[in-house]
Protein backbone atom coordinates (compact mmCIF):
# COMPACT_ATOMS: atom_id res chain seq x y z
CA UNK A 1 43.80 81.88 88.39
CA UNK A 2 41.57 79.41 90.81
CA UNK A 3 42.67 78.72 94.28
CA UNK A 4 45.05 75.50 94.12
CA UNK A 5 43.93 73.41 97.23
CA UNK A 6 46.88 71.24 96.99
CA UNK A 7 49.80 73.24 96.78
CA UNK A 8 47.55 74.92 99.58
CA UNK A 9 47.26 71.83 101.80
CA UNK A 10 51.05 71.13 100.66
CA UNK A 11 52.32 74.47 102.25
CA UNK A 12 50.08 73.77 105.45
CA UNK A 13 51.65 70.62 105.71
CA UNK A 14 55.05 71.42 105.89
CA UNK A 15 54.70 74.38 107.91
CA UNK A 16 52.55 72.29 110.58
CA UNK A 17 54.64 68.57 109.93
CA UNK A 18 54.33 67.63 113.55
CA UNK A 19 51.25 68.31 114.32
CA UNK A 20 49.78 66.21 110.99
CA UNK A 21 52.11 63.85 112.01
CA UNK A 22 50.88 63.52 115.48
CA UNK A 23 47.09 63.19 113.89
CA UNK A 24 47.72 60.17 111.06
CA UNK A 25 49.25 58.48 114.07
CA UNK A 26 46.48 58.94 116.10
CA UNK A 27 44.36 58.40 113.21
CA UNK A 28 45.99 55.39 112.41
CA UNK A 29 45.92 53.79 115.37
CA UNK A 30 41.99 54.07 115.47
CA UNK A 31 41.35 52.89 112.43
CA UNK A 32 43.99 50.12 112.15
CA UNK A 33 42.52 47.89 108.75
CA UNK A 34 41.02 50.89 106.84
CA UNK A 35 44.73 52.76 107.36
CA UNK A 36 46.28 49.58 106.42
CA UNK A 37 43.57 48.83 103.24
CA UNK A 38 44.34 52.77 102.53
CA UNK A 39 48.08 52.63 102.15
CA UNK A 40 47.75 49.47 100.06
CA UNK A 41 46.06 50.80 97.63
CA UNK A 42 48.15 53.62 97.59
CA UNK A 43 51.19 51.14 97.26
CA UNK A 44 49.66 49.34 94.23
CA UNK A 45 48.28 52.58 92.28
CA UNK A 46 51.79 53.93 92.79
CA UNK A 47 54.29 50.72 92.82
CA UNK A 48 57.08 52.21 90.81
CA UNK A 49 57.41 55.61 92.71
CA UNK A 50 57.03 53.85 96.08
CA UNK A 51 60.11 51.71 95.53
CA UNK A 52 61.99 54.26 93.74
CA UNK A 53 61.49 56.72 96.84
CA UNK A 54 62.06 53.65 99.31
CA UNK A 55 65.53 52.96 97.63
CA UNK A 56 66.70 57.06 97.66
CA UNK A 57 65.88 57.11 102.04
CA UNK A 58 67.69 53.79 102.62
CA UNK A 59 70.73 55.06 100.36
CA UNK A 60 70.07 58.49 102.30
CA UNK A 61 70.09 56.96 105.65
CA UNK A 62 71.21 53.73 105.92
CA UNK A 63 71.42 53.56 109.63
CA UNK A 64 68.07 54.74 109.93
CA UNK A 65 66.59 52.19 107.62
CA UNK A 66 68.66 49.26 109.64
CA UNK A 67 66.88 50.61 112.92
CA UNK A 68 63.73 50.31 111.14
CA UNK A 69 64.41 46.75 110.05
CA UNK A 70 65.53 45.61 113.50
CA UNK A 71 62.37 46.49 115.22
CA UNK A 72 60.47 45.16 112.40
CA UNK A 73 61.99 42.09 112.81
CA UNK A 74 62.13 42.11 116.54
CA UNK A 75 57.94 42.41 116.39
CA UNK A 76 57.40 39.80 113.39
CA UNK A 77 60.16 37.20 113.93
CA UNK A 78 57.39 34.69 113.44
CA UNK A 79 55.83 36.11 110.36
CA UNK A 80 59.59 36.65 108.69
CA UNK A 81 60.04 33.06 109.41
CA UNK A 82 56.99 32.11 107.69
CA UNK A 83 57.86 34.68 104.25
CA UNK A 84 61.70 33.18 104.09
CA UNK A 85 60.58 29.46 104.08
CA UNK A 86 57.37 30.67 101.72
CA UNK A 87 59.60 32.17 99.44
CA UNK A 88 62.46 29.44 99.58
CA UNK A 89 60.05 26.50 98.84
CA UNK A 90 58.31 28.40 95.77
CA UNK A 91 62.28 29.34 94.76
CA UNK A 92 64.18 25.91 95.94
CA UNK A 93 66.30 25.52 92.56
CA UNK A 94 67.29 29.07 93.08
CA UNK A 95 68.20 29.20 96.62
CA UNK A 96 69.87 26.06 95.90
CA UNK A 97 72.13 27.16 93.05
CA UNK A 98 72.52 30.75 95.38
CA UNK A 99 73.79 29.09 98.66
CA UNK A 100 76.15 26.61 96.28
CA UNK A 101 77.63 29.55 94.88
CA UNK A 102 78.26 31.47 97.93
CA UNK A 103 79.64 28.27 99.97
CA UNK A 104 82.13 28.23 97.25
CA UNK A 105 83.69 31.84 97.87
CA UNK A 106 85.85 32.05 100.84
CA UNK A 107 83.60 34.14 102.86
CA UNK A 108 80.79 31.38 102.49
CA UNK A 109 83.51 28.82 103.56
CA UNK A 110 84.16 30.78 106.62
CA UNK A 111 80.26 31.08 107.34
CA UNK A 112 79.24 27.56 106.70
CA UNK A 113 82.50 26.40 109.31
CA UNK A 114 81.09 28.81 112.14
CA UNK A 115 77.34 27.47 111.49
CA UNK A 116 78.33 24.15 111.76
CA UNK A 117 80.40 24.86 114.79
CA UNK A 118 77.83 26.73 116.19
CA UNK A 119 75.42 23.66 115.78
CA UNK A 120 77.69 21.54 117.34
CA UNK A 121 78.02 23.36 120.03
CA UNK A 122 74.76 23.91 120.03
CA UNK A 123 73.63 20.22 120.47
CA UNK A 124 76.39 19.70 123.10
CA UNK A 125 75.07 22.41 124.99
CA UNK A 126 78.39 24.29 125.68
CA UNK A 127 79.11 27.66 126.68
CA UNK A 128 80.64 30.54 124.38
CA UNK A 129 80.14 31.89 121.16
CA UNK A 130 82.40 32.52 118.01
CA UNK A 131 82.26 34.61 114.95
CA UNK A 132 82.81 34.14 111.99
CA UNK A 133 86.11 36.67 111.79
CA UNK A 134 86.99 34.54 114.70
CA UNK A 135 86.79 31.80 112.42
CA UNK A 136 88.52 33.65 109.93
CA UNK A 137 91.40 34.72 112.54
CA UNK A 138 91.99 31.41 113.50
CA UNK A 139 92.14 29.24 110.21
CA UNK A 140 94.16 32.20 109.31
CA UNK A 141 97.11 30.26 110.87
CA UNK A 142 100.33 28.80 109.41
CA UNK A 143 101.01 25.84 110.49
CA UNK A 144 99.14 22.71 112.43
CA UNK A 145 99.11 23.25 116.05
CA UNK A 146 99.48 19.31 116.52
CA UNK A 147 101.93 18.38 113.89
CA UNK A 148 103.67 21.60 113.58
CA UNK A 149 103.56 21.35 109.82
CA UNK A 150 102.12 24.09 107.54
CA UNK A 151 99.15 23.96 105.63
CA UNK A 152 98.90 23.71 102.07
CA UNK A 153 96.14 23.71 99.58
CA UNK A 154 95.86 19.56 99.78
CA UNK A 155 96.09 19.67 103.35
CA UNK A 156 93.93 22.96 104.18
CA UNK A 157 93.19 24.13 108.03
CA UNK A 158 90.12 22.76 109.55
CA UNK A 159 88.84 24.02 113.25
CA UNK A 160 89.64 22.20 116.31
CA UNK A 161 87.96 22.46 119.95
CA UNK A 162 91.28 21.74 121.70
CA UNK A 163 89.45 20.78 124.88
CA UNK A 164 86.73 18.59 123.26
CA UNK A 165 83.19 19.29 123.25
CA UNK A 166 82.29 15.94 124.59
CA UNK A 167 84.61 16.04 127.31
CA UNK A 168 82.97 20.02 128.31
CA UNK A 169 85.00 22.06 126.15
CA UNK A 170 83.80 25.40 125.75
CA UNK A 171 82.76 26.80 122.09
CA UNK A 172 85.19 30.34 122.40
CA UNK A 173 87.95 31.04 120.26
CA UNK A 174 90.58 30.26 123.47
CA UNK A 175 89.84 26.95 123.18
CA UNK A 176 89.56 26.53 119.42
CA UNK A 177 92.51 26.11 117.26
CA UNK A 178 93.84 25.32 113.37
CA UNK A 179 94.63 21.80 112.76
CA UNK A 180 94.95 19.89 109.49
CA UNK A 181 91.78 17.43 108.75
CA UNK A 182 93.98 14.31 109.33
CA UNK A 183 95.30 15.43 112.51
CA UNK A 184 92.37 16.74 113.71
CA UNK A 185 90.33 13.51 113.16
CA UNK A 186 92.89 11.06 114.87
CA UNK A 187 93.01 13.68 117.91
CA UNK A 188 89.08 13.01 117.94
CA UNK A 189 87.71 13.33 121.86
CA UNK A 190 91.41 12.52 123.11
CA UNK A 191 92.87 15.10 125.21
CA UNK A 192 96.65 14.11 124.37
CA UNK A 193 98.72 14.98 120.97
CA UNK A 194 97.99 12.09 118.63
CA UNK A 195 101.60 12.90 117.09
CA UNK A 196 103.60 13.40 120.46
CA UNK A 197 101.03 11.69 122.83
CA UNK A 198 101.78 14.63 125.02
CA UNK A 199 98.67 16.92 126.42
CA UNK A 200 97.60 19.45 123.80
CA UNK A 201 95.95 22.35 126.58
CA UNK A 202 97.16 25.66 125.54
């Protein structure tokens, strides 16, 4: 039986990891477009094992992989930017039909209210943040905190900057509250009660 080189250079590998580790980096790093021209080819002689071993390590370690994804991201926020809009222009009927479809669950609902709160917020320049299970916590409520009346399915809970944003109300869930839609928009920049015509700070 001839010598077997690779099960040869296999064993030798695992036995010595770190230091072959420590010499593609090195290796790698001096020799930055024929590394990168090398593992493409690799990726597209080998496609289907690639994934398939790519899918088994992020099951295996999922924290791992989301540490690996940040600091991706962190270093090509730009070039993500650029692959999402790519990808959402050559896939608009898609995207549409996707982001319809999620809007429509509840947990869209809630994420489409805090984005558009957010924005608001955002173009009034005002302090705090909110998430979306703050959202969630809030429209969670019974009843209208300027009528008093509860909400029903015709007259749902909508979110409510009790100190208004144009008078330098801050976006934070202490000064956000549930109100019905009706309520809400005849309270508009007012900082009284449109039922009572008392103050409304709480």
């Amino acid at each position: 039986m001839g010598f077997d080189r690779k099960a040869w250079r296999r064993a030798y590998y695992l036995t010595h990891r770190e230091h072959e580790l420590a010499l593609a980096k090195v290796y790698a790093g001096n020799n930055k477009e024929k590394y990168k021209l090398g593992r493409q080819r690799n990726y597209q002689a080998n496609k289907a094992n690639v994934l398939e071993q790519t899918k088994a390590y992020a099951a295996a370690h999922p924290e791992q992989r989301r540490q690996i994804y940040r600091r991706y991201h962190a270093k090509n926020v730009y070039k993500e930017r650029q692959s999402r809009s790519r990808y959402n222009l050559e896939h608009r009927e898609e995207r549409i039909a996707y982001v319809r479809a999620y809007r429509a669950t509840e947990a869209g609902r809630l994420v489409a209210v805090a984005a558009s709160q957010r924005r608001r917020a955002r173009i009034r320049e005002a302090q705090g943040t909110v998430s979306t299970e703050d959202v969630r916590r809030i429209l969670s409520a019974e009843k209208c905190y300027l009528c008093r009346m509860r909400f029903t399915a015709k007259r749902p809970a909508t979110l409510d900057h009790v100190i208004p944003l144009a008078r330098g109300g801050k976006h934070e869930v202490a000064n956000l509250a549930a109100a019905h839609l009706g309520c809400n928009s005849k309270k508009r920049a007012r900082l009284e009660n449109p039922i009572t015509g008392q103050g409304v700070l709480i």
